[in-house]
C-alpha atoms as a PDB file:
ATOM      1  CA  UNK A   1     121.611 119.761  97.819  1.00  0.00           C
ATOM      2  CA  UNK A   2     122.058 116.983 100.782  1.00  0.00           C
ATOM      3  CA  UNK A   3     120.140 114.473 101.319  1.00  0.00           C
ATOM      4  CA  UNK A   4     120.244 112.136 104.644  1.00  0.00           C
ATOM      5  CA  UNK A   5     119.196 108.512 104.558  1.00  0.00           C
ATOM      6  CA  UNK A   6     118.242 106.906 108.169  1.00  0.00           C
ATOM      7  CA  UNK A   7     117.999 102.875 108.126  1.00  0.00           C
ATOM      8  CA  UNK A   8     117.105 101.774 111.523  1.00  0.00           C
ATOM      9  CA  UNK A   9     118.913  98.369 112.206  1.00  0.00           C
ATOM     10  CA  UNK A  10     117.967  95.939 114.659  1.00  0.00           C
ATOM     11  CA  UNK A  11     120.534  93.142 115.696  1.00  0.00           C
ATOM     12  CA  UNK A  12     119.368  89.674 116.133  1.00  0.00           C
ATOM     13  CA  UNK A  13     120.536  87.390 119.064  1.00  0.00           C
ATOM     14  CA  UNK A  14     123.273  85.265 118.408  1.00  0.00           C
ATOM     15  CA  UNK A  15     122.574  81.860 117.802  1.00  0.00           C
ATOM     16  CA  UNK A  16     124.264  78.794 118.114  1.00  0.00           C
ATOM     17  CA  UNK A  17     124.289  75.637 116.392  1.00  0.00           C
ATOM     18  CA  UNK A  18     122.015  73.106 117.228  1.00  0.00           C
ATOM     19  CA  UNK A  19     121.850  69.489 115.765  1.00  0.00           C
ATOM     20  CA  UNK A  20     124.461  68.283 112.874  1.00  0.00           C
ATOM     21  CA  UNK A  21     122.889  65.730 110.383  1.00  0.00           C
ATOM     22  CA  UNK A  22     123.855  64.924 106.947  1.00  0.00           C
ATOM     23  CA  UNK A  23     121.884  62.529 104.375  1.00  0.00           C
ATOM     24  CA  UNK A  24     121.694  61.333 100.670  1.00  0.00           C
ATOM     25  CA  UNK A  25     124.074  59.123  98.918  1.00  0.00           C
ATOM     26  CA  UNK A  26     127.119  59.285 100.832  1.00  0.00           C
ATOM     27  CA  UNK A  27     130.593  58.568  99.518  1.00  0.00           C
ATOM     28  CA  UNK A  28     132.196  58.644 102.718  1.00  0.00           C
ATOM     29  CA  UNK A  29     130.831  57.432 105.823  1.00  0.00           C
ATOM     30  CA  UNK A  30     128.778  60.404 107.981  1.00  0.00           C
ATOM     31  CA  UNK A  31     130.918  60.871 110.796  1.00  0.00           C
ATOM     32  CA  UNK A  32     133.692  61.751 108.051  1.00  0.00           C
ATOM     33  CA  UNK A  33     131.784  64.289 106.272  1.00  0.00           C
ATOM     34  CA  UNK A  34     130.161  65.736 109.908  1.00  0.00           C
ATOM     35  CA  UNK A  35     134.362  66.018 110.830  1.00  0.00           C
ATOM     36  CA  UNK A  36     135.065  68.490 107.809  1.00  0.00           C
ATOM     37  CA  UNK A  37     132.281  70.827 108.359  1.00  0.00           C
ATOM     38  CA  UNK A  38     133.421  73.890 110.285  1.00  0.00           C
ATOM     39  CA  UNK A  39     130.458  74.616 112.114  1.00  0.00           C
ATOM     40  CA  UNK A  40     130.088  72.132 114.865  1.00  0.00           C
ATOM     41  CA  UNK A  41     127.361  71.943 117.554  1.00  0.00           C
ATOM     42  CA  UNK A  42     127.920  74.301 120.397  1.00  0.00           C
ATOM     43  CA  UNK A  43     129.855  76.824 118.150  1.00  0.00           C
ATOM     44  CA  UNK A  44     127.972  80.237 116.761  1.00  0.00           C
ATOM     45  CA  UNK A  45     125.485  79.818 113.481  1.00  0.00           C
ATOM     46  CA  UNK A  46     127.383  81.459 111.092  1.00  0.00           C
ATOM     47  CA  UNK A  47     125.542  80.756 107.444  1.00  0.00           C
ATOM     48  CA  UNK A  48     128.163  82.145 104.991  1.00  0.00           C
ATOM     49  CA  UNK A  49     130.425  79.055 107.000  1.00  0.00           C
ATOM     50  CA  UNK A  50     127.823  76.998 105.819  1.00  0.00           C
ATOM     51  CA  UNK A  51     128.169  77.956 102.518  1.00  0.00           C
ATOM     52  CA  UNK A  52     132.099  77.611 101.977  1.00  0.00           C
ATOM     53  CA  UNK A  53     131.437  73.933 103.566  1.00  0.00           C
ATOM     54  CA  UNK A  54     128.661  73.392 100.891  1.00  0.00           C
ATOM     55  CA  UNK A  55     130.929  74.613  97.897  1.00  0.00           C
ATOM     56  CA  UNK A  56     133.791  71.794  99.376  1.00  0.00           C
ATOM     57  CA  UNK A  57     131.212  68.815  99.913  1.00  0.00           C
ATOM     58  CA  UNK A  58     130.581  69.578  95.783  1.00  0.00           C
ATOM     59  CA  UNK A  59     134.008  69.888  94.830  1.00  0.00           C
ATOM     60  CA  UNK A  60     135.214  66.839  96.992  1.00  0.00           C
ATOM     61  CA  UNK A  61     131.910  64.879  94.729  1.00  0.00           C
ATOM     62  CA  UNK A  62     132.916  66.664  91.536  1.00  0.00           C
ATOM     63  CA  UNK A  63     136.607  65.663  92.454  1.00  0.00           C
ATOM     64  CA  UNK A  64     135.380  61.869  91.949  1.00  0.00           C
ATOM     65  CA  UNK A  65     133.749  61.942  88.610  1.00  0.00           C
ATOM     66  CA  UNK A  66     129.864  63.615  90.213  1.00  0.00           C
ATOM     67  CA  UNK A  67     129.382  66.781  88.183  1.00  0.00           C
ATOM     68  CA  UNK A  68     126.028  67.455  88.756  1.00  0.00           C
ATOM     69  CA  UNK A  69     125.347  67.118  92.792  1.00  0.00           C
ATOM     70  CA  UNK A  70     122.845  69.084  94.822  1.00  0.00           C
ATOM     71  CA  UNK A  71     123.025  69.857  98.728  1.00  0.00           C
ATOM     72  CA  UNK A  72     120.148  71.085 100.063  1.00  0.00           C
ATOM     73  CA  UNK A  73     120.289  72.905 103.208  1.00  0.00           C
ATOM     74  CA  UNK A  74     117.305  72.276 105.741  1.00  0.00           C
ATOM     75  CA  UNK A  75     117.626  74.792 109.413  1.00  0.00           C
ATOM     76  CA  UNK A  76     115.408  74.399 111.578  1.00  0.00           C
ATOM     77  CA  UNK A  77     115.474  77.672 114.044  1.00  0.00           C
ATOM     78  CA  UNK A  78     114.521  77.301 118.136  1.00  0.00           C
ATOM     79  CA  UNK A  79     113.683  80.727 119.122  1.00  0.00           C
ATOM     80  CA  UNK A  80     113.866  80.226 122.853  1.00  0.00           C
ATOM     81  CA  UNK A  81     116.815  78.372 122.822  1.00  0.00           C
ATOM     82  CA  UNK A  82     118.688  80.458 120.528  1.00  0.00           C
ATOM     83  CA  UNK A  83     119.425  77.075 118.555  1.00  0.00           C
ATOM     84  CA  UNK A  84     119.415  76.635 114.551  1.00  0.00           C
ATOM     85  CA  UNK A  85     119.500  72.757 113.903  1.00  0.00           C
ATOM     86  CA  UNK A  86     121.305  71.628 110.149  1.00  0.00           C
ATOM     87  CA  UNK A  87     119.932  68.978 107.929  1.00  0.00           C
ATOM     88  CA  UNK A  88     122.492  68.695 104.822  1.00  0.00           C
ATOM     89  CA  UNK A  89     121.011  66.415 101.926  1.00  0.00           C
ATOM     90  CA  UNK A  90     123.023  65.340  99.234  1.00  0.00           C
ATOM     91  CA  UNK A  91     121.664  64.082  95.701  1.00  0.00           C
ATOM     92  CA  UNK A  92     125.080  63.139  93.695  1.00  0.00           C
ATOM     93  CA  UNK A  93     123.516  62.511  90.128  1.00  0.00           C
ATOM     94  CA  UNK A  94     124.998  59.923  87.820  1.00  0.00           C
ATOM     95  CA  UNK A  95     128.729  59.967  87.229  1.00  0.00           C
ATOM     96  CA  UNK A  96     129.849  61.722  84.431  1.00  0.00           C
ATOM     97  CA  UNK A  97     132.649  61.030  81.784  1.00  0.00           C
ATOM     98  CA  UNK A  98     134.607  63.254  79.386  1.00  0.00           C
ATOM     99  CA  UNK A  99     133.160  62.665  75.761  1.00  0.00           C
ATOM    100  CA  UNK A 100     135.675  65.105  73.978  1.00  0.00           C
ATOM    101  CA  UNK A 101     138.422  67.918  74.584  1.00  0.00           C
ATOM    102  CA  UNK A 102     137.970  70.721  72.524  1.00  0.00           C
ATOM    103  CA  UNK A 103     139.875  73.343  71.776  1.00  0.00           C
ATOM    104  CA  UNK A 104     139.128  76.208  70.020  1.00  0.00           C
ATOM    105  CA  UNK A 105     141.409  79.519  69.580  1.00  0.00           C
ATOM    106  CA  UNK A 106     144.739  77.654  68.571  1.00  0.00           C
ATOM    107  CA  UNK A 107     146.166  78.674  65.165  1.00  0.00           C
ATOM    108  CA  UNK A 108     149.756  78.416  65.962  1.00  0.00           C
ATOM    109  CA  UNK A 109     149.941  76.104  69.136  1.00  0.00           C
ATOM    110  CA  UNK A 110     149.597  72.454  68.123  1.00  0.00           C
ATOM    111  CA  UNK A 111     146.756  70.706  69.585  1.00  0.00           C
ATOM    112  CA  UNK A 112     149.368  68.270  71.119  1.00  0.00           C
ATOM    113  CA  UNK A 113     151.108  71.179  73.087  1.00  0.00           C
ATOM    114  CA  UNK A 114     147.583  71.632  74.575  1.00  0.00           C
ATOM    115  CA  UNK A 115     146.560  68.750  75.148  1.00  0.00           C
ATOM    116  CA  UNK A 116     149.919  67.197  77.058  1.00  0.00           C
ATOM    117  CA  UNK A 117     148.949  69.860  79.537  1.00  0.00           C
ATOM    118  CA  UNK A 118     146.319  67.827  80.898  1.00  0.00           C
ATOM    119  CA  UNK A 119     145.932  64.703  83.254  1.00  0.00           C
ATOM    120  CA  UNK A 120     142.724  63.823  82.050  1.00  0.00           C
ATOM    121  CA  UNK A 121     142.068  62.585  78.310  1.00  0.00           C
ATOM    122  CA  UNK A 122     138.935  61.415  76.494  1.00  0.00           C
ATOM    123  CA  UNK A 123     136.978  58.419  78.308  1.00  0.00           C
ATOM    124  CA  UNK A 124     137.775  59.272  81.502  1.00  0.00           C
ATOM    125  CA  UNK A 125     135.589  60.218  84.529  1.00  0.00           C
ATOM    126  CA  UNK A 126     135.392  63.802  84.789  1.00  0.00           C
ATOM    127  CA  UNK A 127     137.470  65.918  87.724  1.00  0.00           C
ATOM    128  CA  UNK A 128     137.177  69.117  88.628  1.00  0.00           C
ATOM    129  CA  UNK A 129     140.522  69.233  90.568  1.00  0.00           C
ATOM    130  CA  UNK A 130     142.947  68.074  87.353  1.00  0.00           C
ATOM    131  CA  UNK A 131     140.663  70.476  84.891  1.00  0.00           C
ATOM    132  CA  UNK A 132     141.585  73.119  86.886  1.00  0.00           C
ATOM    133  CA  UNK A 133     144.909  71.865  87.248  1.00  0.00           C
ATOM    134  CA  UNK A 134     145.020  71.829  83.403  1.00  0.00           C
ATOM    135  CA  UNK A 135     143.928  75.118  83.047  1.00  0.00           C
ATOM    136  CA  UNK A 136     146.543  76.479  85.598  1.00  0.00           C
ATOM    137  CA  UNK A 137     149.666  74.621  83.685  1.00  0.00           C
ATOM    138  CA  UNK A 138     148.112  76.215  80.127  1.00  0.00           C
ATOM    139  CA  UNK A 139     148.247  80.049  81.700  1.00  0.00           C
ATOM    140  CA  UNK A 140     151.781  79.128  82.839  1.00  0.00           C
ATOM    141  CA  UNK A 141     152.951  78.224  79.908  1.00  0.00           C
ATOM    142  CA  UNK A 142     152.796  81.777  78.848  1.00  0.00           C
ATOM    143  CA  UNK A 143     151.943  81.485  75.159  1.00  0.00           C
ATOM    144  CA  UNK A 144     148.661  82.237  75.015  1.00  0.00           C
ATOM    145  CA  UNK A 145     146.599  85.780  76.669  1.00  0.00           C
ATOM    146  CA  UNK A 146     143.483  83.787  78.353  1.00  0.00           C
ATOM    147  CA  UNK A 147     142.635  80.079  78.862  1.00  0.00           C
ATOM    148  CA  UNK A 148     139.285  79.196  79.928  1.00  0.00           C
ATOM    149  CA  UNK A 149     138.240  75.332  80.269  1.00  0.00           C
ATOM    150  CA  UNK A 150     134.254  75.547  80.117  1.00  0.00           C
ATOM    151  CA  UNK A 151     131.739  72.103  80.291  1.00  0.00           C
ATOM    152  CA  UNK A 152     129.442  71.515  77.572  1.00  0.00           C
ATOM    153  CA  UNK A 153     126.466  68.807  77.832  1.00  0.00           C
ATOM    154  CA  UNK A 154     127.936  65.540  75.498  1.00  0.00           C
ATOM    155  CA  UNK A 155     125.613  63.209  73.632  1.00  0.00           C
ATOM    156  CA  UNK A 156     124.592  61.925  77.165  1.00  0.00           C
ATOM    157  CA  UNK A 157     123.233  63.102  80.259  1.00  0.00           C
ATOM    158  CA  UNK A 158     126.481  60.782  81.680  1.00  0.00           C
ATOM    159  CA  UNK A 159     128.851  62.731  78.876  1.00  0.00           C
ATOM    160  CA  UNK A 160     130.580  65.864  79.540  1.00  0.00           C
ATOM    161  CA  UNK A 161     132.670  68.206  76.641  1.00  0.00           C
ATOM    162  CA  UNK A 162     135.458  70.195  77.815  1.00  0.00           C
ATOM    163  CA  UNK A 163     135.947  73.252  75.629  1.00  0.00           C
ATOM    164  CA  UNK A 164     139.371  74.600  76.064  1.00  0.00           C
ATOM    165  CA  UNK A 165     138.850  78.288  74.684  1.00  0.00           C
ATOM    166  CA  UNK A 166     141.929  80.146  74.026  1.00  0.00           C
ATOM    167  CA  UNK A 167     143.506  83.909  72.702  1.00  0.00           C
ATOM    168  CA  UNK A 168     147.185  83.702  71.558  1.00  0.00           C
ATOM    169  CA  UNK A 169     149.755  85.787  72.143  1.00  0.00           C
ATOM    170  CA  UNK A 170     152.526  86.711  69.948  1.00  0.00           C
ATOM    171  CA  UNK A 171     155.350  84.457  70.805  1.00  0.00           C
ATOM    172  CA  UNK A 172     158.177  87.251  69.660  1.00  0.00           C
ATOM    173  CA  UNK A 173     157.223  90.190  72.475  1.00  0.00           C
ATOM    174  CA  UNK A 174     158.485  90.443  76.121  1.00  0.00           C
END
């Protein structure tokens, strides 16, 4: 009727951080980018730290018109010194523009209503800040049930679609 599951655990040391380093095509200068991160030499390893910094170093390069970066993430661990040293790497890609805004879902809203919402229009570089700015000024609006701005590969490996997929609402309910 019961049944009683035993998982031994076995804590690590703690380690610490070691050496800092960050490579790759830079938009910033180094000592700017080695600022933001969190985990600093001296301070205790902590990898899911690591991986919040990762997620900002690709939205600030998303942010500037790089959709399509990779960070790779090199540790190298020192056992006896209780040490874990970083290597960050960062390939940006080529910068990518906005082809076309689609939207799909509207069959009362006017495509103009929609589109005013946004900063960005065909042509220009792609940001991930002002889509998701776009997509929070659409839900506020408060005619339609869900928004969702999704990226589509354009004609181009430099060319981006946004598909702005939306559900109306009835406009005459509280």
């Amino acid at each position: 009727r019961y049944m009683y599951i035993t998982i031994p655990l076995e804590e690590w040391p703690i380690f610490k951080m070691g050496k800092l380093s960050i490579s790759g095509e830079l938009l910033l200068p180094k000592a700017e980018y080695l600022r933001r991160i969190r985990v600093q030499p001296g301070n205790i390893f902590n990898l899911s730290k690591i991986g919040q910094d990762i997620v900002a170093l690709h939205d600030d390069y998303r942010d500037k018109g790089y959709a399509y970066v990779n960070v790779t993430r090199l540790t190298n661990i020192d056992l006896e010194k209780r040490l874990v040293d970083l290597a960050l790497t960062v390939q940006r890609g080529k910068r990518v523009y906005i082809e076309r805004i689609n939207v799909r879902g509207n069959t009362r809203t006017r495509d103009y209503v929609i589109r005013r919402e946004f900063d960005l229009s065909e042509g220009d570089a792609y940001n991930r800040a002002l889509v998701d700015r776009a997509e929070r000024r659409l839900k506020n609006l408060d005619f339609f049930k869900s928004v969702k701005i999704l990226t589509e590969p354009g004609s181009s490996t430099d060319r981006v679609m946004l598909v702005v997929d939306l559900e109306e609402k009835s406009t005459g309910d509280f």
